[in-house]
N, C-alpha and C. Protein backbone atom coordinates (compact mmCIF):
# COMPACT_ATOMS: atom_id res chain seq x y z
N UNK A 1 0.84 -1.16 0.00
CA UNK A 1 0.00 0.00 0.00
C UNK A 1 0.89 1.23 0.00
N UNK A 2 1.21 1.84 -1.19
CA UNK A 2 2.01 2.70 -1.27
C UNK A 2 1.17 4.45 -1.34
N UNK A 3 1.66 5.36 -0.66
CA UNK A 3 0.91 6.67 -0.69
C UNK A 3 1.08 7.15 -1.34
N UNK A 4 0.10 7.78 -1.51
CA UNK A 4 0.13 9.28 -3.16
C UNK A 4 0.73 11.05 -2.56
N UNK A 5 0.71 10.32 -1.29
CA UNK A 5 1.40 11.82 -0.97
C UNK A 5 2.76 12.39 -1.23
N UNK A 6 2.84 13.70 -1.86
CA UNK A 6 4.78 13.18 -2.00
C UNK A 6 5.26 13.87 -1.23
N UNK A 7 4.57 14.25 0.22
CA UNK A 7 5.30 14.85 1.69
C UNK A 7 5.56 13.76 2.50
N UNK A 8 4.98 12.69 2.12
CA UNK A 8 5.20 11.11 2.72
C UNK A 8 5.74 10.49 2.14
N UNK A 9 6.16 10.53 0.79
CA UNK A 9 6.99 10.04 -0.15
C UNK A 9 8.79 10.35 -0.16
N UNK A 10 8.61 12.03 0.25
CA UNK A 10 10.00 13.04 -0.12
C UNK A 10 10.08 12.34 1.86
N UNK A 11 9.67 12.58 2.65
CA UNK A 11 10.06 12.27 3.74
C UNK A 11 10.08 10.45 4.01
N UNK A 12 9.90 9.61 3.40
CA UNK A 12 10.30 8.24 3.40
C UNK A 12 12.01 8.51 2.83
N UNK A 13 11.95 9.55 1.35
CA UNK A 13 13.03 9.40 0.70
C UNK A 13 14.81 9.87 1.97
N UNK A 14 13.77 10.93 2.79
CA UNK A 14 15.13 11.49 3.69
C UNK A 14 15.31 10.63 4.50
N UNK A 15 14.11 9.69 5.48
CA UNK A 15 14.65 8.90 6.17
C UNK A 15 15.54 7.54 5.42
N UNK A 16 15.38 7.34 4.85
CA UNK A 16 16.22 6.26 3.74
C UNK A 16 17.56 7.07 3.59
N UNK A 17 17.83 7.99 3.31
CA UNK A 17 18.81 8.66 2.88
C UNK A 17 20.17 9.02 4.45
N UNK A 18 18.93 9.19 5.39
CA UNK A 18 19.27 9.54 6.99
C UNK A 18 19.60 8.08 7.55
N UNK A 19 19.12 6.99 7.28
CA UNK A 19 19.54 5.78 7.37
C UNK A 19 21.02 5.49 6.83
N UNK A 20 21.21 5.78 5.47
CA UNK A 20 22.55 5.43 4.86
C UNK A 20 23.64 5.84 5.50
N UNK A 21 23.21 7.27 5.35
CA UNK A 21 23.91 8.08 5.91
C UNK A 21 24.67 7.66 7.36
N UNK A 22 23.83 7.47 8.15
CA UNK A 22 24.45 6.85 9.30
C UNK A 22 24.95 5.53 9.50
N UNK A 23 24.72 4.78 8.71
CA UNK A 23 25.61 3.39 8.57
C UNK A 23 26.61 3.65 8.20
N UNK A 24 26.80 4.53 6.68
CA UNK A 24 28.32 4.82 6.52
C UNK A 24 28.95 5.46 7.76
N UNK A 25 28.56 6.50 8.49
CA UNK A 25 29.47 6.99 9.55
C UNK A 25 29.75 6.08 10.23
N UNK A 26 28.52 5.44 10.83
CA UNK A 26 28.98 3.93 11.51
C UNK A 26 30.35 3.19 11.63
N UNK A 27 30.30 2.85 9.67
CA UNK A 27 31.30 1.57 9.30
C UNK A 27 32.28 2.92 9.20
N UNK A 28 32.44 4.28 8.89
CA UNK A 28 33.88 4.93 9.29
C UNK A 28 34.44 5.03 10.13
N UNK A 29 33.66 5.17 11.14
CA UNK A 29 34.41 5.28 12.76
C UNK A 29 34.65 4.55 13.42
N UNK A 30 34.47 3.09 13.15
CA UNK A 30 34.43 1.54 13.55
C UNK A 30 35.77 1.09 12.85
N UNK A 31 36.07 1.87 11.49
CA UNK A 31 37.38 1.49 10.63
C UNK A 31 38.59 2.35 11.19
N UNK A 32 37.63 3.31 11.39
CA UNK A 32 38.69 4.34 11.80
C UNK A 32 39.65 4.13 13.44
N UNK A 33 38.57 3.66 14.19
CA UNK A 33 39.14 2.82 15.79
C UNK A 33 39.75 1.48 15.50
N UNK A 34 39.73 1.10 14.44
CA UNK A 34 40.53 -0.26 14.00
C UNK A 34 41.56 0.43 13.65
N UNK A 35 42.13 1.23 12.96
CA UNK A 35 43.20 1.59 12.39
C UNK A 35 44.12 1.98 13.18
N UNK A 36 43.14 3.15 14.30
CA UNK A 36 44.50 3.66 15.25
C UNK A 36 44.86 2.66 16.38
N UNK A 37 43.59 1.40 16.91
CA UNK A 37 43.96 0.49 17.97
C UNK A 37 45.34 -0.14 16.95
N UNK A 38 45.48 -0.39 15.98
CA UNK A 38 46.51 -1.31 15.06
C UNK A 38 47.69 -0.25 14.89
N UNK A 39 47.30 1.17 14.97
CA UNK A 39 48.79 2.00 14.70
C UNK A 39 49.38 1.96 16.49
N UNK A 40 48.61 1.90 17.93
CA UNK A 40 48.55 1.91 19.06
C UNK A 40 49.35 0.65 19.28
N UNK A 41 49.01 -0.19 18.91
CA UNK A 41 49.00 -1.83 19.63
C UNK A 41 50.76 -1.93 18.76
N UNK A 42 50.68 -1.80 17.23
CA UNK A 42 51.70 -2.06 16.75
C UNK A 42 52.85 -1.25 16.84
N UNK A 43 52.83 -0.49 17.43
CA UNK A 43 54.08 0.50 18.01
C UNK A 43 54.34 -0.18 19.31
N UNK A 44 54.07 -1.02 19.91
CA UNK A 44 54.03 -1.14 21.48
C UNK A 44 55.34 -2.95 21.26
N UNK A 45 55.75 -3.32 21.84
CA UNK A 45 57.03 -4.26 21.44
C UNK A 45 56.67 -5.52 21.95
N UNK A 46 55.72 -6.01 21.98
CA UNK A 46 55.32 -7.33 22.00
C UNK A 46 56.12 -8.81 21.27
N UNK A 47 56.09 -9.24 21.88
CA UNK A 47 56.95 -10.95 21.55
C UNK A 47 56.09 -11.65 21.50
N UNK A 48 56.49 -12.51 20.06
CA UNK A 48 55.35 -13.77 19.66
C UNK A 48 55.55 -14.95 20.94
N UNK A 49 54.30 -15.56 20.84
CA UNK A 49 54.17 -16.85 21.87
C UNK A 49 55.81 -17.66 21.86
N UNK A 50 56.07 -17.93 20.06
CA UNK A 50 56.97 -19.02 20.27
C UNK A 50 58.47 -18.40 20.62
N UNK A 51 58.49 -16.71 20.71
CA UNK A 51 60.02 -16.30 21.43
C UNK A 51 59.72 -16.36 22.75
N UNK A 52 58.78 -15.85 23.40
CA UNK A 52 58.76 -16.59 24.53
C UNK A 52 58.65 -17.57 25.33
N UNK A 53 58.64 -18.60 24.56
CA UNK A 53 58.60 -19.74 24.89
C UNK A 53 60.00 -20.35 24.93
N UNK A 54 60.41 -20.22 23.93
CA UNK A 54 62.23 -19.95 23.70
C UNK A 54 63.03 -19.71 24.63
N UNK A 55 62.71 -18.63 25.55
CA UNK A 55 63.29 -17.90 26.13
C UNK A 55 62.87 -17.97 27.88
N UNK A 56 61.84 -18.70 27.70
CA UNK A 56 61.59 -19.46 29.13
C UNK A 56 62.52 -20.97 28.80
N UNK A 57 62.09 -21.63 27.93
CA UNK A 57 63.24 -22.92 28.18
C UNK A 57 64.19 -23.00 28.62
N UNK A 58 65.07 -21.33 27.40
CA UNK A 58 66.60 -21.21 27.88
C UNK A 58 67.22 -20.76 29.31
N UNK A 59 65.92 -19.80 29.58
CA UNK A 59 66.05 -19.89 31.27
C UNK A 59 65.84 -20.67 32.51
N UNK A 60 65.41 -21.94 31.65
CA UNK A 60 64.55 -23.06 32.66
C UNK A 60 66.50 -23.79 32.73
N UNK A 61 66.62 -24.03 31.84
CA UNK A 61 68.24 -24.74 31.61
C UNK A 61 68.86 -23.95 31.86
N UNK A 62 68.94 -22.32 31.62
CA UNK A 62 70.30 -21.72 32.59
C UNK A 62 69.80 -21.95 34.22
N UNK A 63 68.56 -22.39 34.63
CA UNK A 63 68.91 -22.48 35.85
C UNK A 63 69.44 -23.78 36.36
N UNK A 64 68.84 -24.59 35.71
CA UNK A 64 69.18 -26.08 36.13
C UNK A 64 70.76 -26.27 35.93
N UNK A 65 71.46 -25.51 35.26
CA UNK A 65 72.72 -25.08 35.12
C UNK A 65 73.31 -24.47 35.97
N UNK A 66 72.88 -23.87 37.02
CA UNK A 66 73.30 -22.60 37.84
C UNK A 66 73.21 -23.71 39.22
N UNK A 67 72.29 -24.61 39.30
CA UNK A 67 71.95 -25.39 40.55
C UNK A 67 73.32 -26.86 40.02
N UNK A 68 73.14 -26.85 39.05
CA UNK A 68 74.08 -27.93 39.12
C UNK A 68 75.78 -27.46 39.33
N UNK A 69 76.19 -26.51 38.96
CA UNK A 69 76.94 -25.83 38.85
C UNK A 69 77.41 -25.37 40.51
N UNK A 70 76.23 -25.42 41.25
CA UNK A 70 76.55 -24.72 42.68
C UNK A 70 76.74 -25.87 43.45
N UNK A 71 76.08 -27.23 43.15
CA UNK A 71 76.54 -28.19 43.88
C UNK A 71 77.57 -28.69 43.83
N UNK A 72 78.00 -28.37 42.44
CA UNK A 72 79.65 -28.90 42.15
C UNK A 72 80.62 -28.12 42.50
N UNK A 73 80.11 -26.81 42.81
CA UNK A 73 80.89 -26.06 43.97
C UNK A 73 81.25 -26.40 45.24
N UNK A 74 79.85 -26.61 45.59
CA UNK A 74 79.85 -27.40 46.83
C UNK A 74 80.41 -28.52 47.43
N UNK A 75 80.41 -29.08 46.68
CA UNK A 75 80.82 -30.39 46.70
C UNK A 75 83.00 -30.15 46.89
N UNK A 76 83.34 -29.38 46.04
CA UNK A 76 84.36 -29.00 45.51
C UNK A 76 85.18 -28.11 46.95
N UNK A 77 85.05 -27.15 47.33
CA UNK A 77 84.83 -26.58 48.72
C UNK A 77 84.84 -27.63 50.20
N UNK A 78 83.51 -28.33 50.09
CA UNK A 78 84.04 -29.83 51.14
C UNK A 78 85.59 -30.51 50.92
N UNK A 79 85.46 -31.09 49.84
CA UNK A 79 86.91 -31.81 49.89
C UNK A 79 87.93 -30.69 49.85
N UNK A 80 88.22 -29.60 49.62
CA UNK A 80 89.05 -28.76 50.09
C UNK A 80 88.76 -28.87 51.26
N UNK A 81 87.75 -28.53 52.17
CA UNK A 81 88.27 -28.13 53.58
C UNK A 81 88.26 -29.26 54.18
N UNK A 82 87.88 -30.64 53.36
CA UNK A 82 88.40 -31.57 54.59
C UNK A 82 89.80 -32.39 53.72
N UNK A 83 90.58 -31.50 53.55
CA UNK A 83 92.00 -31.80 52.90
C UNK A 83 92.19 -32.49 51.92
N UNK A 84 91.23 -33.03 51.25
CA UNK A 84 90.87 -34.48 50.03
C UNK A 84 91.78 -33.41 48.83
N UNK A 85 91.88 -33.92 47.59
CA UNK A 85 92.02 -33.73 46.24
C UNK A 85 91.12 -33.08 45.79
N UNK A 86 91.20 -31.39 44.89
CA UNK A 86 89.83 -31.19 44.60
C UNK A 86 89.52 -31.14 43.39
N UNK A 87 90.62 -32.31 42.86
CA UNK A 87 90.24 -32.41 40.84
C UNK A 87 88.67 -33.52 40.63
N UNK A 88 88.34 -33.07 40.46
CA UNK A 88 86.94 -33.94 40.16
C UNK A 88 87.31 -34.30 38.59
């Protein structure tokens, strides 16, 4: 049921037009907060999962290195002070 009026016609045409209109601003300012969160985020110095992962291992083994290393100190130190040989 379409009207013969064209003050109901010209005003269907603006709200249609007032509709577009605001979707495009919509999808601009929605593109536009994507762009600067991505110029924001990508300036900032973030490390992928698998360098950090890397880089916890190598610290998991420099420690297990550091503990083994101190017992063989230890160990090394005893037989010095109880007069033994301390060439292992």
């Amino acid at each position: 049921m379409q009207s013969e009026n064209p003050l109901i016609a010209d005003f269907v045409k603006l709200a249609n037009a007032a509709a577009g209109t605001f979707a495009g601003m919509t999808r601009e300012a929605r593109e536009g907060a994507r762009e600067r969160i991505k110029a924001t985020v990508g300036g900032l110095d973030f490390v992928s999962r698998e360098e950090f992962d890397a880089v916890k291992d190598m610290a998991s083994r420099a420690r297990e290195d550091s503990e083994r290393l101190a017992a063989r100190v230890a160990a090394l130190e005893a037989k010095l002070a109880s007069g033994g040989n301390p060439a292992v």
